[in-house]
C-alpha atoms as a PDB file:
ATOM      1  CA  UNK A   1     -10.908   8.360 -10.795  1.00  0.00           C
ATOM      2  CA  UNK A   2      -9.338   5.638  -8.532  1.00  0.00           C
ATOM      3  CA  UNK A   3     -11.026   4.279  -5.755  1.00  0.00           C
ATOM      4  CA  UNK A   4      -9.218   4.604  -2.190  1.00  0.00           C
ATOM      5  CA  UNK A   5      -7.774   1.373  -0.185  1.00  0.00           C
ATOM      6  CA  UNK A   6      -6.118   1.366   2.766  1.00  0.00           C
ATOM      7  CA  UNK A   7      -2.710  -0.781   4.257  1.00  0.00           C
ATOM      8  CA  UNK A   8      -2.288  -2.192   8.006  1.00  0.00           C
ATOM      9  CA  UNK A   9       1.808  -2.329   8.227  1.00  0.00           C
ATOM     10  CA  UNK A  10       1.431  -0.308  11.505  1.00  0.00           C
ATOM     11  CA  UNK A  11      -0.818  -2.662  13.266  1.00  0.00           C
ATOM     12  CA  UNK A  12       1.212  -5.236  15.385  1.00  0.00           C
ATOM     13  CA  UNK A  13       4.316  -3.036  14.403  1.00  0.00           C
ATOM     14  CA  UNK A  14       6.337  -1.660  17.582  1.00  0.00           C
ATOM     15  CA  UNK A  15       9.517  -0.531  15.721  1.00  0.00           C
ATOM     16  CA  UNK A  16       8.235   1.867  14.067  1.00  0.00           C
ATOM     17  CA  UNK A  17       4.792   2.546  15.008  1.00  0.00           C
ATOM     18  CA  UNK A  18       5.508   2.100  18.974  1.00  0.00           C
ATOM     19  CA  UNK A  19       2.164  -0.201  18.355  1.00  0.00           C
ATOM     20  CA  UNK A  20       0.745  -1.270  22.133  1.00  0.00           C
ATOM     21  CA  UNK A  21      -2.259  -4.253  22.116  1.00  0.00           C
ATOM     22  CA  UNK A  22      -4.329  -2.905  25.119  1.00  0.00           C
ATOM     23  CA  UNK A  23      -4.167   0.697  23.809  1.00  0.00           C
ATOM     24  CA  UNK A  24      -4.198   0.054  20.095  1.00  0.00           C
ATOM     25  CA  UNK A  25      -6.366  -2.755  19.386  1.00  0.00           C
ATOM     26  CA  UNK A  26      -9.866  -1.581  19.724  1.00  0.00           C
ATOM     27  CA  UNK A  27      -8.668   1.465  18.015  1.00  0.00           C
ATOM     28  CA  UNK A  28      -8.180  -0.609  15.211  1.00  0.00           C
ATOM     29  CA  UNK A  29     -11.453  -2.705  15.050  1.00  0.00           C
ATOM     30  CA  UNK A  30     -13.142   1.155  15.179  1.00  0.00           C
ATOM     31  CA  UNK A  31     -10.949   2.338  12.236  1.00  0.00           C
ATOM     32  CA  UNK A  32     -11.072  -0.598  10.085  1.00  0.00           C
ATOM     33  CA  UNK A  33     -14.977  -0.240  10.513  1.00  0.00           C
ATOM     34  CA  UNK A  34     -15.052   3.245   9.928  1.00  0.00           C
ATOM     35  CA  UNK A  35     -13.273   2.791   6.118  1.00  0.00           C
ATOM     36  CA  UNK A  36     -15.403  -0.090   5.122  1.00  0.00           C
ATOM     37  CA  UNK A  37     -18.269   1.740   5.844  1.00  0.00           C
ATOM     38  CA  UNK A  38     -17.251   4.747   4.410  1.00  0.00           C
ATOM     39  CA  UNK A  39     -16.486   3.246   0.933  1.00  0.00           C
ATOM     40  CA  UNK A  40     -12.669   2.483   1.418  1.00  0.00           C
ATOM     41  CA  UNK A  41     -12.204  -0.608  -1.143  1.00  0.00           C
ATOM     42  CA  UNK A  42      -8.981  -2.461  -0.598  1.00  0.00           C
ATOM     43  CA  UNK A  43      -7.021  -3.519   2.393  1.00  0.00           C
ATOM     44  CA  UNK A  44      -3.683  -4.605   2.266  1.00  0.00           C
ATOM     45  CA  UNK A  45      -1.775  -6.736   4.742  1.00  0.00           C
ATOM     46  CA  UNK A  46       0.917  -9.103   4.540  1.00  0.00           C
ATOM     47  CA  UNK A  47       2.368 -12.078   6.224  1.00  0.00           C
ATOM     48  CA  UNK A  48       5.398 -10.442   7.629  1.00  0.00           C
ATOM     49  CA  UNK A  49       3.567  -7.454   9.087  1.00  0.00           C
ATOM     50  CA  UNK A  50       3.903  -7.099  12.844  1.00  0.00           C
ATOM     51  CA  UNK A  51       7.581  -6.917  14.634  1.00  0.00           C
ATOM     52  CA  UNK A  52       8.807  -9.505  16.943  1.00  0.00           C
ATOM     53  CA  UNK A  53       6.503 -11.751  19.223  1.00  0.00           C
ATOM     54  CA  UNK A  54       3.178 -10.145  17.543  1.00  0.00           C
ATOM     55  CA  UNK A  55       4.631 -11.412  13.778  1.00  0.00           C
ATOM     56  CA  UNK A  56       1.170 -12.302  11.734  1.00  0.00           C
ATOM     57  CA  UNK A  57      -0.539  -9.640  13.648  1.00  0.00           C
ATOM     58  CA  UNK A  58      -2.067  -8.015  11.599  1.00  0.00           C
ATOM     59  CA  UNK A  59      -3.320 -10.281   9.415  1.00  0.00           C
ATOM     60  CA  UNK A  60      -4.945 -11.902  12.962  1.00  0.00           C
ATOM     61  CA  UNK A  61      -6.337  -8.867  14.060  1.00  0.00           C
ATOM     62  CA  UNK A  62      -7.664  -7.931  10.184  1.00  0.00           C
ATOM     63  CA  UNK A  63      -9.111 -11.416  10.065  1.00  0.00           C
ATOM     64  CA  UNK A  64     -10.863 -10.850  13.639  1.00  0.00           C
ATOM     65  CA  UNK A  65     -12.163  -7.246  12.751  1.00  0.00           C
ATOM     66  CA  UNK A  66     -13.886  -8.529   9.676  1.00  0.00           C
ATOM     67  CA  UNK A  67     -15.355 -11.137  11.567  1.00  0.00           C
ATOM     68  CA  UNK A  68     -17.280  -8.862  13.437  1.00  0.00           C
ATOM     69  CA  UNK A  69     -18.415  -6.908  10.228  1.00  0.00           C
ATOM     70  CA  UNK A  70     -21.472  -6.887   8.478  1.00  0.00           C
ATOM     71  CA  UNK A  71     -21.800  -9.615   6.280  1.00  0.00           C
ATOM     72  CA  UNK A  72     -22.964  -7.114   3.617  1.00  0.00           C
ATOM     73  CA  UNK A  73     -20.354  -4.427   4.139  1.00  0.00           C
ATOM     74  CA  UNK A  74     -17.295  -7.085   3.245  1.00  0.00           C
ATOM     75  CA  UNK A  75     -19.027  -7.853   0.167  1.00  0.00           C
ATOM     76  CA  UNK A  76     -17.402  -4.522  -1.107  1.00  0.00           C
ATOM     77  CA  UNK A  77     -13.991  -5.025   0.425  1.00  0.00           C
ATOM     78  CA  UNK A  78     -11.265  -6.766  -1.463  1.00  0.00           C
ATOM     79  CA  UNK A  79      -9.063  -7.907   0.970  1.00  0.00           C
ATOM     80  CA  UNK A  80      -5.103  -8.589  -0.393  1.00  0.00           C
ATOM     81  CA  UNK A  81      -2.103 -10.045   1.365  1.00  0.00           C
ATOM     82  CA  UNK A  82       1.697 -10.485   0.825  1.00  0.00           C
ATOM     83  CA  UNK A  83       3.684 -13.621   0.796  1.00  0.00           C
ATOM     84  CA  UNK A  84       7.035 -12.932   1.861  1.00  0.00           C
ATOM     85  CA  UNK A  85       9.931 -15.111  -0.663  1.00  0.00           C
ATOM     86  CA  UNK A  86      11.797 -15.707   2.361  1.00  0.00           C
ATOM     87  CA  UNK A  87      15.129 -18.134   1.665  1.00  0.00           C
ATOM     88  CA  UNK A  88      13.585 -20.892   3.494  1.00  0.00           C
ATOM     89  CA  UNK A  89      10.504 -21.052   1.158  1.00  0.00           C
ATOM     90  CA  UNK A  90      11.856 -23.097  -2.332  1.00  0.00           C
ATOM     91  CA  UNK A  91      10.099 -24.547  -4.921  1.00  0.00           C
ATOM     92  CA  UNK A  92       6.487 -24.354  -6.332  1.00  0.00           C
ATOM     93  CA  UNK A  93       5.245 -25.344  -2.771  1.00  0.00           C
ATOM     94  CA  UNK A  94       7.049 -22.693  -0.955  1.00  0.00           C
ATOM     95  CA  UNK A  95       4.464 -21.013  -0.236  1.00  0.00           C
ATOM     96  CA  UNK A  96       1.874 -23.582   0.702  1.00  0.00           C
ATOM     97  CA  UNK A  97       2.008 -23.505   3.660  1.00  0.00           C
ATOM     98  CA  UNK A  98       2.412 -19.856   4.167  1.00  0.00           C
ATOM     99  CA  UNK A  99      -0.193 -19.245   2.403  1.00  0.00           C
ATOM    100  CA  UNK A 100      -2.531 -21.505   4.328  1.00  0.00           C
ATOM    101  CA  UNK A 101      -1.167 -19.602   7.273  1.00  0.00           C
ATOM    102  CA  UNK A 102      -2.206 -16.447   6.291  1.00  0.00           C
ATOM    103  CA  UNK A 103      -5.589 -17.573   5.121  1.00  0.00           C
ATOM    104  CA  UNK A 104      -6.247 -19.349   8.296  1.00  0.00           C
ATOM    105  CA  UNK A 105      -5.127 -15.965  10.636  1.00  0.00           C
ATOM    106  CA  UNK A 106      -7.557 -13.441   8.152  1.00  0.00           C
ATOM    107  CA  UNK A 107     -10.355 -16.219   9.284  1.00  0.00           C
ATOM    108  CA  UNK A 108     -10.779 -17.106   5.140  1.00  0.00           C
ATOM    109  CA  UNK A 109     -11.544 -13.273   4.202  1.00  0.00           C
ATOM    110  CA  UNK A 110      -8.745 -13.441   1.422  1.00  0.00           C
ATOM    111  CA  UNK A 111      -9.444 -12.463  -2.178  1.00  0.00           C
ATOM    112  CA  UNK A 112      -5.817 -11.125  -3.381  1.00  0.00           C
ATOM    113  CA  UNK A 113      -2.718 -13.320  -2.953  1.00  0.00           C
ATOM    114  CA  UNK A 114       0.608 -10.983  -3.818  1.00  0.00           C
ATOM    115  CA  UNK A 115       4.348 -11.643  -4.248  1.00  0.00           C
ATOM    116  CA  UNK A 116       5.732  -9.447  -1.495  1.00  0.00           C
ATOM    117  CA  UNK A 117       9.099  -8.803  -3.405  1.00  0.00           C
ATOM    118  CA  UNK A 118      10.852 -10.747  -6.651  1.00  0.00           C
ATOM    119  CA  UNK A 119      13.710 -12.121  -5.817  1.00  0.00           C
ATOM    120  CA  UNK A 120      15.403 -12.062  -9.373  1.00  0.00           C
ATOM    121  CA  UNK A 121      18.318  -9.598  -8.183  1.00  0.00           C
ATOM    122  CA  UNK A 122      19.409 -12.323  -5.410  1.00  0.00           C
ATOM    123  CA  UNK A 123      18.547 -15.651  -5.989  1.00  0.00           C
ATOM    124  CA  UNK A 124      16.774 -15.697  -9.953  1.00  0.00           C
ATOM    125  CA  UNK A 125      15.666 -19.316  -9.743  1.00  0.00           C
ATOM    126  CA  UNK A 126      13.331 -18.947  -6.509  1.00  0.00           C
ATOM    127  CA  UNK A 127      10.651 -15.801  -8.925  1.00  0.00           C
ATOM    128  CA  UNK A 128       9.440 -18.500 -11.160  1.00  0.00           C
ATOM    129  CA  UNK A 129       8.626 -21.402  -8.732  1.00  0.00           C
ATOM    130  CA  UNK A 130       7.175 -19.490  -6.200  1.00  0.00           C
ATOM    131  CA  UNK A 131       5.368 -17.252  -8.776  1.00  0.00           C
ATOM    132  CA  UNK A 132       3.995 -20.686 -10.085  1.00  0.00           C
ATOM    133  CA  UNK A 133       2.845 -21.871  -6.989  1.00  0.00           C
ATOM    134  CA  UNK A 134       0.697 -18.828  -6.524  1.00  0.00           C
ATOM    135  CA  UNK A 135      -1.026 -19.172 -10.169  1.00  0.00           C
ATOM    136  CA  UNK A 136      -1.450 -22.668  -9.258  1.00  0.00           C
ATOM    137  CA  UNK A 137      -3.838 -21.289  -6.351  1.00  0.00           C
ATOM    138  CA  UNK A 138      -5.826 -19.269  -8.699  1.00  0.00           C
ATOM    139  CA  UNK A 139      -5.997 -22.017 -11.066  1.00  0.00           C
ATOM    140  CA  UNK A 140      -7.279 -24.097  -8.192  1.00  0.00           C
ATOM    141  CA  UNK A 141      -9.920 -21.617  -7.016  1.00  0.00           C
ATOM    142  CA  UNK A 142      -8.101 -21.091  -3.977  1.00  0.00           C
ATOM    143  CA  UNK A 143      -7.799 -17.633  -3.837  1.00  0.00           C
ATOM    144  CA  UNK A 144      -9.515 -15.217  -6.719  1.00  0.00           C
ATOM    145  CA  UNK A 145      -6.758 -12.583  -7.593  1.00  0.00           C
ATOM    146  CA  UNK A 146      -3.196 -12.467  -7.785  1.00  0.00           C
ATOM    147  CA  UNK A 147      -1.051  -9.689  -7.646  1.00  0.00           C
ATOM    148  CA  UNK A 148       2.500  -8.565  -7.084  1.00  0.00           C
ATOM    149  CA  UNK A 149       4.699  -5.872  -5.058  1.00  0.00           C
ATOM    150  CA  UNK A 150       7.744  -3.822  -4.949  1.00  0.00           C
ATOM    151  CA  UNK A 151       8.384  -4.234  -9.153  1.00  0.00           C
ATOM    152  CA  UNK A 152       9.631  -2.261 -12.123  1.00  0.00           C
ATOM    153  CA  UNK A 153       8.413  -2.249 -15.352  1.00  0.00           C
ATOM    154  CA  UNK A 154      11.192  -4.903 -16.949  1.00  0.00           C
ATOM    155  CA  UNK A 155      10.006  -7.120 -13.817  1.00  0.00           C
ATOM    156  CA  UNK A 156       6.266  -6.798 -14.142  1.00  0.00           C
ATOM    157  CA  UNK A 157       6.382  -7.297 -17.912  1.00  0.00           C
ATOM    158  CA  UNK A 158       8.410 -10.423 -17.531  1.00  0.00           C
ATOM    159  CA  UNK A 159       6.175 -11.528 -14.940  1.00  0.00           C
ATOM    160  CA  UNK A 160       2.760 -10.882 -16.827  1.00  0.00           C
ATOM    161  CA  UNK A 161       4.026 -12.359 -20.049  1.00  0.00           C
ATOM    162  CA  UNK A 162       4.828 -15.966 -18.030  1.00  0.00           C
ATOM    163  CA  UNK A 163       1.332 -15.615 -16.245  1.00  0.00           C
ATOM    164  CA  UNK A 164      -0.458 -14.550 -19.191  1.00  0.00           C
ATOM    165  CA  UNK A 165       0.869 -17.950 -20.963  1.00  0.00           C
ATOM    166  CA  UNK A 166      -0.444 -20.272 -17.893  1.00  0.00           C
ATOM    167  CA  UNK A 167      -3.854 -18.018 -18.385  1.00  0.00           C
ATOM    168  CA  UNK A 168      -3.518 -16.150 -14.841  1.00  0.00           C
ATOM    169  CA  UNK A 169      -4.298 -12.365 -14.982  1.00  0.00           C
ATOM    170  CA  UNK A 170      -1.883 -10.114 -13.095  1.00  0.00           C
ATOM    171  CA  UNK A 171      -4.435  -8.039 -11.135  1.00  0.00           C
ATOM    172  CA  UNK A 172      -1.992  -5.465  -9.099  1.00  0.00           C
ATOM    173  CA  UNK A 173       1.132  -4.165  -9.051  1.00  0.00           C
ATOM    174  CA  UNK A 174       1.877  -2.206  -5.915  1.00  0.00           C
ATOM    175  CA  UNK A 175       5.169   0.127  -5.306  1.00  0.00           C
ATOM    176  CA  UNK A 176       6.032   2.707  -2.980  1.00  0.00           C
ATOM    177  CA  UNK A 177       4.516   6.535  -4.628  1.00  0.00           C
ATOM    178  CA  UNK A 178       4.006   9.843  -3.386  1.00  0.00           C
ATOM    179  CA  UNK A 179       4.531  13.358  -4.600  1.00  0.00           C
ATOM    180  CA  UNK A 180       8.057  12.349  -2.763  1.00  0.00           C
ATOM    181  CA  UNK A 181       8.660   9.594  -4.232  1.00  0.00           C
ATOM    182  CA  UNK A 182       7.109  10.442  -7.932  1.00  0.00           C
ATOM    183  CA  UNK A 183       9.474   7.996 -10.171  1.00  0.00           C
ATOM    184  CA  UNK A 184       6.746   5.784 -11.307  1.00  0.00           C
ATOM    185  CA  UNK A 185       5.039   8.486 -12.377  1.00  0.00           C
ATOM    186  CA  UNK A 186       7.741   9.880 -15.150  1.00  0.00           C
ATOM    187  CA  UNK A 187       7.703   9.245 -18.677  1.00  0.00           C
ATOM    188  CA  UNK A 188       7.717   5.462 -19.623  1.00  0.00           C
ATOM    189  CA  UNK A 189       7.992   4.170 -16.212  1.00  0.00           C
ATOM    190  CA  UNK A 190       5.509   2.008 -14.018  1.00  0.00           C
ATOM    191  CA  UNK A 191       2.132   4.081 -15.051  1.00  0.00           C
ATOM    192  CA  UNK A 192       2.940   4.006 -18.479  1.00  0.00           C
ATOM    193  CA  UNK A 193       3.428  -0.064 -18.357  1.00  0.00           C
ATOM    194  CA  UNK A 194       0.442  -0.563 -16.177  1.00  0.00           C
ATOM    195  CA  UNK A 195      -2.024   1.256 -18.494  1.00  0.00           C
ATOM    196  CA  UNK A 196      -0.544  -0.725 -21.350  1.00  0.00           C
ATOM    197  CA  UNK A 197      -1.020  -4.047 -20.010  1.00  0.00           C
ATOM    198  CA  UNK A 198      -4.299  -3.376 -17.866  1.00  0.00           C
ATOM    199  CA  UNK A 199      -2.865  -3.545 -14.074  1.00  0.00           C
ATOM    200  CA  UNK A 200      -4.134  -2.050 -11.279  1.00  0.00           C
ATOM    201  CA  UNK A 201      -1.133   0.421  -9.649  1.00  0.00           C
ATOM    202  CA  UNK A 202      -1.402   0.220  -6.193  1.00  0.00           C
ATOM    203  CA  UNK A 203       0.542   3.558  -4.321  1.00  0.00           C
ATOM    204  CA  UNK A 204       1.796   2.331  -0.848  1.00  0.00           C
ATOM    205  CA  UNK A 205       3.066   5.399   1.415  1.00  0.00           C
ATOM    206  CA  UNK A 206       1.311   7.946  -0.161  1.00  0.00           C
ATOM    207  CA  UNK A 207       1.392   9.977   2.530  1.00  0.00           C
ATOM    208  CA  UNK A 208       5.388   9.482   2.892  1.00  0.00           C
ATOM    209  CA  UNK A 209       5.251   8.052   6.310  1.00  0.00           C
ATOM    210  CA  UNK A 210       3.491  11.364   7.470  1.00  0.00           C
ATOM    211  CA  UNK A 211       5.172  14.219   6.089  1.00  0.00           C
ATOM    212  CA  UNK A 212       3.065  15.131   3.712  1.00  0.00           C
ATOM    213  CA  UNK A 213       0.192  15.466   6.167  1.00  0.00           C
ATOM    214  CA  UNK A 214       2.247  18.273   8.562  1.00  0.00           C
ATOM    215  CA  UNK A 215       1.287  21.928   7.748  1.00  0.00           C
ATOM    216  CA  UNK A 216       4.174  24.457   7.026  1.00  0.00           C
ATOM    217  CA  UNK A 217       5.352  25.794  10.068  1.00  0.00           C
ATOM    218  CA  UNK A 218       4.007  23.306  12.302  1.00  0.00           C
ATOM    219  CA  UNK A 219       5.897  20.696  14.028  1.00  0.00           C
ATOM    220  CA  UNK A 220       6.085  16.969  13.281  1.00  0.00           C
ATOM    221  CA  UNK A 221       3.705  15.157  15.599  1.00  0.00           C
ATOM    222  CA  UNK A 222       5.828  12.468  18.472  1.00  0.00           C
ATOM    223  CA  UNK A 223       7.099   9.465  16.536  1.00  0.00           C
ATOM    224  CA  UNK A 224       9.284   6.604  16.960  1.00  0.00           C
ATOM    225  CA  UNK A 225      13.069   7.737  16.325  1.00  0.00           C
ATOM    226  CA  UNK A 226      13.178   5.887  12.528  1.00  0.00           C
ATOM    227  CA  UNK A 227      10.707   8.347  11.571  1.00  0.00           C
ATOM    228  CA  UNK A 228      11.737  11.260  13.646  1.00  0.00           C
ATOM    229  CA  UNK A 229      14.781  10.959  11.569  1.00  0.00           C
ATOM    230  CA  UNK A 230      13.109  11.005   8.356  1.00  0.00           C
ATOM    231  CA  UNK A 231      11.354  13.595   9.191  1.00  0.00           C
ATOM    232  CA  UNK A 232      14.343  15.996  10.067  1.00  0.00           C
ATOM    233  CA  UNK A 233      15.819  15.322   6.599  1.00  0.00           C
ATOM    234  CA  UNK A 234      12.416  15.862   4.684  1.00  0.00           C
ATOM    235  CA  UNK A 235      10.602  18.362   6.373  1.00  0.00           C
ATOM    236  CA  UNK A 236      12.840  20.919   5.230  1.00  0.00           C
ATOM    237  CA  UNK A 237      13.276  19.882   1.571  1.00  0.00           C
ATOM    238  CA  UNK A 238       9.322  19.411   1.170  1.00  0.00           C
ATOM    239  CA  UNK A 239       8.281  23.390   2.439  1.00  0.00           C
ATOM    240  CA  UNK A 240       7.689  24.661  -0.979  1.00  0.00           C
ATOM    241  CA  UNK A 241       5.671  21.565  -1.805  1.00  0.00           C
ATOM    242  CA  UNK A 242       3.506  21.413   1.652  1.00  0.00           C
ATOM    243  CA  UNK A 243       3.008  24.894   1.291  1.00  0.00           C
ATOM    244  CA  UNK A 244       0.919  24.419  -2.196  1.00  0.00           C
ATOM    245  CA  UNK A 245      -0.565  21.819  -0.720  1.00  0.00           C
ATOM    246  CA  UNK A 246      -1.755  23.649   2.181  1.00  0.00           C
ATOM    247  CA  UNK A 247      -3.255  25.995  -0.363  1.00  0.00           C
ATOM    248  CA  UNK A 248      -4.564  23.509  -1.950  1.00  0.00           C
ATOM    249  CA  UNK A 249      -6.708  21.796   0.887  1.00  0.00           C
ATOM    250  CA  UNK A 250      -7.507  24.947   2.265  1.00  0.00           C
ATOM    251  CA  UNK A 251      -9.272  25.578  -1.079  1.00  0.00           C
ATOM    252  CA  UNK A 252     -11.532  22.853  -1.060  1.00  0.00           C
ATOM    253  CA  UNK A 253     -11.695  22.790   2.337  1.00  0.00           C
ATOM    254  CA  UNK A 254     -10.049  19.289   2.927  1.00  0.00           C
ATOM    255  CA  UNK A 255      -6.538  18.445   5.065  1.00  0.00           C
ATOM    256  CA  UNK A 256      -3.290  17.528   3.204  1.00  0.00           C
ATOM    257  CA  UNK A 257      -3.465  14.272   3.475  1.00  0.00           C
ATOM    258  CA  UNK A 258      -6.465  14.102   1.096  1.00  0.00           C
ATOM    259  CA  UNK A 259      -4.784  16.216  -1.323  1.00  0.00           C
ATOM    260  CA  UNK A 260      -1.871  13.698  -1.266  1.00  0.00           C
ATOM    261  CA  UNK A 261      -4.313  10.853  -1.876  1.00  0.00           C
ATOM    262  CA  UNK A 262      -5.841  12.711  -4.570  1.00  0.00           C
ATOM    263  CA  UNK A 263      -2.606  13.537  -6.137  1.00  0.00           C
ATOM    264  CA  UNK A 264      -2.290   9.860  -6.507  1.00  0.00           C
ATOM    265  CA  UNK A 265      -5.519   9.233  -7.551  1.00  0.00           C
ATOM    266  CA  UNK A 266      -5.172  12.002 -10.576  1.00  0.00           C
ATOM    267  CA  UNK A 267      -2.517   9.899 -11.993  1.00  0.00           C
ATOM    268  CA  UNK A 268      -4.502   6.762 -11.987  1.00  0.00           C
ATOM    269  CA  UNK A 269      -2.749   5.360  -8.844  1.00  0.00           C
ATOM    270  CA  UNK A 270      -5.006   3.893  -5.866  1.00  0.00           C
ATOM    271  CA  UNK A 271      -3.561   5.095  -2.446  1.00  0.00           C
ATOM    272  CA  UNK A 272      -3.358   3.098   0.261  1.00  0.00           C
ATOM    273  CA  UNK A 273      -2.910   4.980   3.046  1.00  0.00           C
ATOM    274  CA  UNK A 274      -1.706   3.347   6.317  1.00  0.00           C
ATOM    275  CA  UNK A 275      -4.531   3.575   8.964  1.00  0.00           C
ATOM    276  CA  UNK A 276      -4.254   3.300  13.103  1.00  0.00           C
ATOM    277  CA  UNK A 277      -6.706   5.643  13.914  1.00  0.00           C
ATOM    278  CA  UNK A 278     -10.883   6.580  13.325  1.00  0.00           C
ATOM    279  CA  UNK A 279     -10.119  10.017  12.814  1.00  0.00           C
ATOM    280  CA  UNK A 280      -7.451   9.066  10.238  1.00  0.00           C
ATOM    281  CA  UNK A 281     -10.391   6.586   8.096  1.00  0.00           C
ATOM    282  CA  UNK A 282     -12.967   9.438   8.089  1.00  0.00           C
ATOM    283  CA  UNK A 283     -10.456  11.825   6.196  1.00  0.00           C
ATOM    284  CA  UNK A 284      -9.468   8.973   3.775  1.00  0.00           C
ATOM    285  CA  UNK A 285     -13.219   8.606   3.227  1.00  0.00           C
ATOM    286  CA  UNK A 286     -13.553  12.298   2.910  1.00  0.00           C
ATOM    287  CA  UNK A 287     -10.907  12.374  -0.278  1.00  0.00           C
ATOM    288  CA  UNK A 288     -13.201   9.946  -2.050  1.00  0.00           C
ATOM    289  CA  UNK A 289     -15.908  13.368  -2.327  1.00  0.00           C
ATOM    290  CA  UNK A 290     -13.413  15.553  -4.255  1.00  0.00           C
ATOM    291  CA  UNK A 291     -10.611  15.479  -7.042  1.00  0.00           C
ATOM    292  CA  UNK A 292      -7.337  18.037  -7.904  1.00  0.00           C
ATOM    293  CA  UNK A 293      -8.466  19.773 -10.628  1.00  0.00           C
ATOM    294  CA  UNK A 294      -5.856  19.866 -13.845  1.00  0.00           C
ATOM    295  CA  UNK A 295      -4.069  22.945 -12.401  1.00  0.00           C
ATOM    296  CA  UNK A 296      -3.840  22.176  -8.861  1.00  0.00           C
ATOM    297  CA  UNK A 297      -2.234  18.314 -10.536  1.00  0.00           C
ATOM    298  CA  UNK A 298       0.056  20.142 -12.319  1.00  0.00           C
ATOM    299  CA  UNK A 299       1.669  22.764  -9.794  1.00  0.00           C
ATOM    300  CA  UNK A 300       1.951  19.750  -7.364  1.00  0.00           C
ATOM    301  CA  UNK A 301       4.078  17.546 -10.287  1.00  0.00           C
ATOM    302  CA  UNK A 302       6.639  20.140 -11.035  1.00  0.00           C
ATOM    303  CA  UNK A 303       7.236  20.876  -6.776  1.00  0.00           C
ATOM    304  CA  UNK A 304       7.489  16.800  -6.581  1.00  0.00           C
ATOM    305  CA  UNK A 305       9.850  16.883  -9.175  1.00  0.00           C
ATOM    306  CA  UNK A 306      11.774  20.038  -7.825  1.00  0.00           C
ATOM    307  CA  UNK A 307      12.139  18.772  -4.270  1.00  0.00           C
ATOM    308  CA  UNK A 308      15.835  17.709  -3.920  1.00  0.00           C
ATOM    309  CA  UNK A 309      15.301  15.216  -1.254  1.00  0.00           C
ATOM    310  CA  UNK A 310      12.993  12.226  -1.299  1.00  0.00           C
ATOM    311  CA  UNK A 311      11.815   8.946   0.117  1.00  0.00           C
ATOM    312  CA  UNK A 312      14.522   6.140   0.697  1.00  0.00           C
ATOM    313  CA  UNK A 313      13.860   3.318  -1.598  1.00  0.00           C
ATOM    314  CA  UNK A 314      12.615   0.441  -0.409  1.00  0.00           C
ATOM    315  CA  UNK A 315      15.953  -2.003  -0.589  1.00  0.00           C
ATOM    316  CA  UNK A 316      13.660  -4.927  -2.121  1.00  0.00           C
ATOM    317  CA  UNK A 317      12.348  -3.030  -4.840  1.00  0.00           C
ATOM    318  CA  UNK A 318      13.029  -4.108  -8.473  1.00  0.00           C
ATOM    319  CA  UNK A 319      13.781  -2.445 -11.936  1.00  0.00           C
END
């Protein structure tokens, strides 16, 4: 089985998270704390995370957190960002300086550099520079790992095959997955290609912005009005699947939210769960002590692939 990571595109977000410094912030320190120590092994950030004037904030108030830390307790905590391929940033050196940016803000805790999004649908001849540029890190012993987001499987083979002839492993692929938003899950799609060519599959979402965590019946918890939206539409097209996995965690005594993260992790897939709150790290850590068993996998794939209406795609993702 998978281990568990977890992603911070809330923190420093007010759009859609309604994110507040004073109220949030130590929060955060407290939760990121709470999943290190509890075994969580990935965190994912990126350089575009955080909306308006707090832009970069979370990979400043990552960087901070881990500061504080125990020494020991990062030793077992990759830590992975995305570089944006904004139209500003051409050329092999695109994303120097972003890159020294982010490095600088997460206070040189870096280990995983990622392409945020390929840009071969739009503008074809900025991927290969700017993919370049971020091998030529690794080749320099900038940064250890390099990985890449928001990709099919024609994309990530074309991109492994060029790294694999400059001698550059592809460490990560991450796209959005979730039992409602299954696709790279079906037969010859992302899984498949990943398990061929030895990359980690990284599941972003997993818990479908927090649908998949409310219990039939119940009422979707006060959100910002981009996800009280989403939630109208999906709530009522995921009942048959919430209610199995309501079964489901009541039977080995865990919430629904661990059952989605397991659901991931059965299919080889390591979840990273967005995390704003201690409470929320502790029952990420508490999915690490369990696993679906065959059966319980099996009933949840054919609801995922029943339920009529599913996750937007993310607008940057490619085939």
């Amino acid at each position: 089985m998978t281990g568990i990571g977890f992603g911070t595109w809330s923190w420093g977000n007010q759009l859609l998270w309604g994110y507040d410094p004073e109220r949030d912030d130590p929060e955060l320190a407290s939760t990121l704390q709470a999943a290190v120590a509890g075994g969580l092994s990935l965190v994912d950030t990126a350089d575009s995370y955080g909306t308006g004037r707090f832009n970069g904030r979370s990979e400043a108030l990552l960087g901070r957190i881990l500061e504080e830390c125990d020494a020991e307790m990062r030793t077992h905590l990759t830590v992975a960002t995305k570089l944006a391929p904004f139209p500003w940033r051409l050329g092999r050196r695109g994303f120097d300086r972003a890159f020294a940016a982010s490095r600088d803000r997460l206070c040189g805790h870096l280990h995983r550099v990622q392409l945020h999004w390929s840009t071969a649908r739009y503008a074809p001849w900025q991927e290969g520079a700017l993919l370049d540029g971020l091998a030529d890190l690794v080749l320099a012993g900038r940064v250890e790992e390099l990985g890449v987001s928001n990709l099919g499987p024609r994309r990530l083979r074309a991109l492994h095959a060029h790294l694999a002839e400059r001698g550059v492993p592809l460490r990560s692929v991450q796209v959005q997955l979730s039992l409602l938003a299954p696709e790279p899950m079906q037969h010859g799609g992302l899984k498949h290609t990943c398990e061929e060519l030895g990359i980690e599959l990284l599941a972003y979402s997993p818990l479908a912005l927090g649908v998949l965590t409310v219990p039939p019946g119940s009422n979707p918890p006060p959100c910002t009005r981009l996800r009280a939206g989403l939630f109208r539409r999906l709530l009522p097209a995921s009942l048959a699947l919430r209610q199995e996995m309501a079964v489901i965690a009541e039977g080995h005594a865990a919430s629904m939210a661990q059952v989605a993260l397991n659901w991931c992790r059965a299919h080889g897939a390591i979840p990273l769960p967005g995390l704003r709150r201690v409470t929320q790290a502790r029952d990420a850590v508490a999915a690490l002590q369990w696993e679906l068993t065959d059966a319980e996998r099996m009933r949840l794939d054919a609801l995922a692939q029943d339920t009529t209406s599913r996750m937007p795609a993310n607008p940057f993702m490619s085939a």
